[in-house]
C-alpha atoms as a PDB file:
ATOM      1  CA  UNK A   1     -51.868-100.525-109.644  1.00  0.00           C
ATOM      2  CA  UNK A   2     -50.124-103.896-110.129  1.00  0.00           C
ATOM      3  CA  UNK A   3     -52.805-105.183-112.949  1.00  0.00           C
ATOM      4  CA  UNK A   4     -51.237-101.998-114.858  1.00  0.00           C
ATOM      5  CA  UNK A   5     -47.384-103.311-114.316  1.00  0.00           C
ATOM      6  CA  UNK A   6     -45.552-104.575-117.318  1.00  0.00           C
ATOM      7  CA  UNK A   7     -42.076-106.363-117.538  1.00  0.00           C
ATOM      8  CA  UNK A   8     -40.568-103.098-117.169  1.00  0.00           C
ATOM      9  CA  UNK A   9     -41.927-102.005-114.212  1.00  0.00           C
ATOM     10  CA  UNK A  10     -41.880-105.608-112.466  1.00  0.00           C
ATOM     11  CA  UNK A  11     -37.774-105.101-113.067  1.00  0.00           C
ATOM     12  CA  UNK A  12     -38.004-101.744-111.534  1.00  0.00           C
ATOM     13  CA  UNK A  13     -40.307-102.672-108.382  1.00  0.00           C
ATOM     14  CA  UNK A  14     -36.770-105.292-108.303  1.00  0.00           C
ATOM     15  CA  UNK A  15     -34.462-103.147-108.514  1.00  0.00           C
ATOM     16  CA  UNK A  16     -36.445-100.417-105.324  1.00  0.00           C
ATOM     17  CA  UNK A  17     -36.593-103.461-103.269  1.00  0.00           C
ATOM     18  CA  UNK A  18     -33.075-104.526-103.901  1.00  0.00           C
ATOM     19  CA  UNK A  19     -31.936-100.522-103.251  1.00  0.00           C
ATOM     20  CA  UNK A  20     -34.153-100.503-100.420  1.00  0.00           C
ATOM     21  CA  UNK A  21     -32.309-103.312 -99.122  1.00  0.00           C
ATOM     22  CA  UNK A  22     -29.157-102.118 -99.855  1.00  0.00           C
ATOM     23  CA  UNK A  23     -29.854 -98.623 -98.771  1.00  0.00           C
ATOM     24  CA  UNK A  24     -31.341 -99.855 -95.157  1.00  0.00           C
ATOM     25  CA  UNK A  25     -29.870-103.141 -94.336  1.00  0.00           C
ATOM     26  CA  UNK A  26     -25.890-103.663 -95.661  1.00  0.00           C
ATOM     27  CA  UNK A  27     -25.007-100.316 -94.413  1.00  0.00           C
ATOM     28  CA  UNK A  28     -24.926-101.885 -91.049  1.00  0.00           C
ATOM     29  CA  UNK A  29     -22.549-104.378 -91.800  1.00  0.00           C
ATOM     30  CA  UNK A  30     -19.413-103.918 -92.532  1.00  0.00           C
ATOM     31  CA  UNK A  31     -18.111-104.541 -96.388  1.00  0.00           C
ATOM     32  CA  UNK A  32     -14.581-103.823 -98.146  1.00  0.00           C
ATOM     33  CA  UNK A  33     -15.963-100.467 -99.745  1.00  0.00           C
ATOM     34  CA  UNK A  34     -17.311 -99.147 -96.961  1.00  0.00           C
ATOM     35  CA  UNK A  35     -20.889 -98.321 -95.286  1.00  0.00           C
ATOM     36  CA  UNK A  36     -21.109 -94.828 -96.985  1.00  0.00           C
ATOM     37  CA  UNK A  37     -20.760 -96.220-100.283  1.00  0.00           C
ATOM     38  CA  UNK A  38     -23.691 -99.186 -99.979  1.00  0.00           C
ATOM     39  CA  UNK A  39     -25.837 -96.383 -98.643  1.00  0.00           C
ATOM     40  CA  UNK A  40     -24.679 -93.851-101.676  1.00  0.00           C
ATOM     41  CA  UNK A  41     -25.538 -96.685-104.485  1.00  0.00           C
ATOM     42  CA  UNK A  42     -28.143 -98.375-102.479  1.00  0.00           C
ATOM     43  CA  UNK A  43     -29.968 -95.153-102.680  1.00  0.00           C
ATOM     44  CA  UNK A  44     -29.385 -94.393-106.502  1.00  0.00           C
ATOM     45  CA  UNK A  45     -31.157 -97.952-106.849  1.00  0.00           C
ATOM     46  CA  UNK A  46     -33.795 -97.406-105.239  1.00  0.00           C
ATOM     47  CA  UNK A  47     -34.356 -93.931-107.133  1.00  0.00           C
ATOM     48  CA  UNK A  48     -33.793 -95.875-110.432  1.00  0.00           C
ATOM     49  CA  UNK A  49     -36.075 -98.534-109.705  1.00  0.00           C
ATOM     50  CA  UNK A  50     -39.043 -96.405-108.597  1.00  0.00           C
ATOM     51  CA  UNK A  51     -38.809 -94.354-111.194  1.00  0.00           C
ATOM     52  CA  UNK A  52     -38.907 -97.237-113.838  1.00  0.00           C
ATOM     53  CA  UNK A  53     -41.604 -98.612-111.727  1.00  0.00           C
ATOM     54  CA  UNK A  54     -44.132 -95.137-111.780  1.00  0.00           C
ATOM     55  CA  UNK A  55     -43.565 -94.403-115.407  1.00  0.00           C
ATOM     56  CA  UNK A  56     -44.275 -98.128-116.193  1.00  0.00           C
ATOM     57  CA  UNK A  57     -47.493 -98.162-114.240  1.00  0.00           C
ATOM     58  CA  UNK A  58     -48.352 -94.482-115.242  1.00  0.00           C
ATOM     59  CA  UNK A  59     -48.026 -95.697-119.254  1.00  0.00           C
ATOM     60  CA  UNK A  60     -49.941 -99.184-118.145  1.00  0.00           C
ATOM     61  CA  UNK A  61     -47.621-101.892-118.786  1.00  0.00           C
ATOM     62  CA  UNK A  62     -46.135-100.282-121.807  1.00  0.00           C
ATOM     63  CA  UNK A  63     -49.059 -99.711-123.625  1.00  0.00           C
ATOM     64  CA  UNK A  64     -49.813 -96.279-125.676  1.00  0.00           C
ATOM     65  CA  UNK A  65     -51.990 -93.888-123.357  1.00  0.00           C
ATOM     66  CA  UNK A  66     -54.211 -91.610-125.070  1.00  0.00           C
ATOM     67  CA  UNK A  67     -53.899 -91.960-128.750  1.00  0.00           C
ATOM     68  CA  UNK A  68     -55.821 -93.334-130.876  1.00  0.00           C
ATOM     69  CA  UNK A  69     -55.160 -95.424-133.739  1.00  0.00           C
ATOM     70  CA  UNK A  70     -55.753 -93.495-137.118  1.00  0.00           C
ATOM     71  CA  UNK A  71     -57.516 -96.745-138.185  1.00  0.00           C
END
């Protein structure tokens, strides 16, 4: 599955680990905006970033899937 990533879905395996983090870890601690609202955009991160990271490895790496060139 990895051998299929591209830049784009490198940045969005990022971005789910850096929600995940978010999502899991900083809501324990205590910040200036709250522990709701890390866990709210933690968790829109990690949605963004998997979802960057499946369509990505779905198209492999960016590439065209199932057309062929008219060559």
């Amino acid at each position: 599955m990895f051998k299929r990533m591209g830049p784009v879905g490198a940045i969005g395996l990022f971005l789910s680990l850096f929600g995940l983090w978010l999502f899991v870890a900083i809501p324990f601690t205590e910040t200036p905006y709250g522990k709701e609202t890390n866990a709210i955009s933690g968790g829109v991160i990690l949605a963004i970033g998997l979802v960057a990271f499946l369509v990505d490895v779905r198209r492999k790496g960016g590439q065209q899937v199932g057309k062929k060139s008219k060559d």
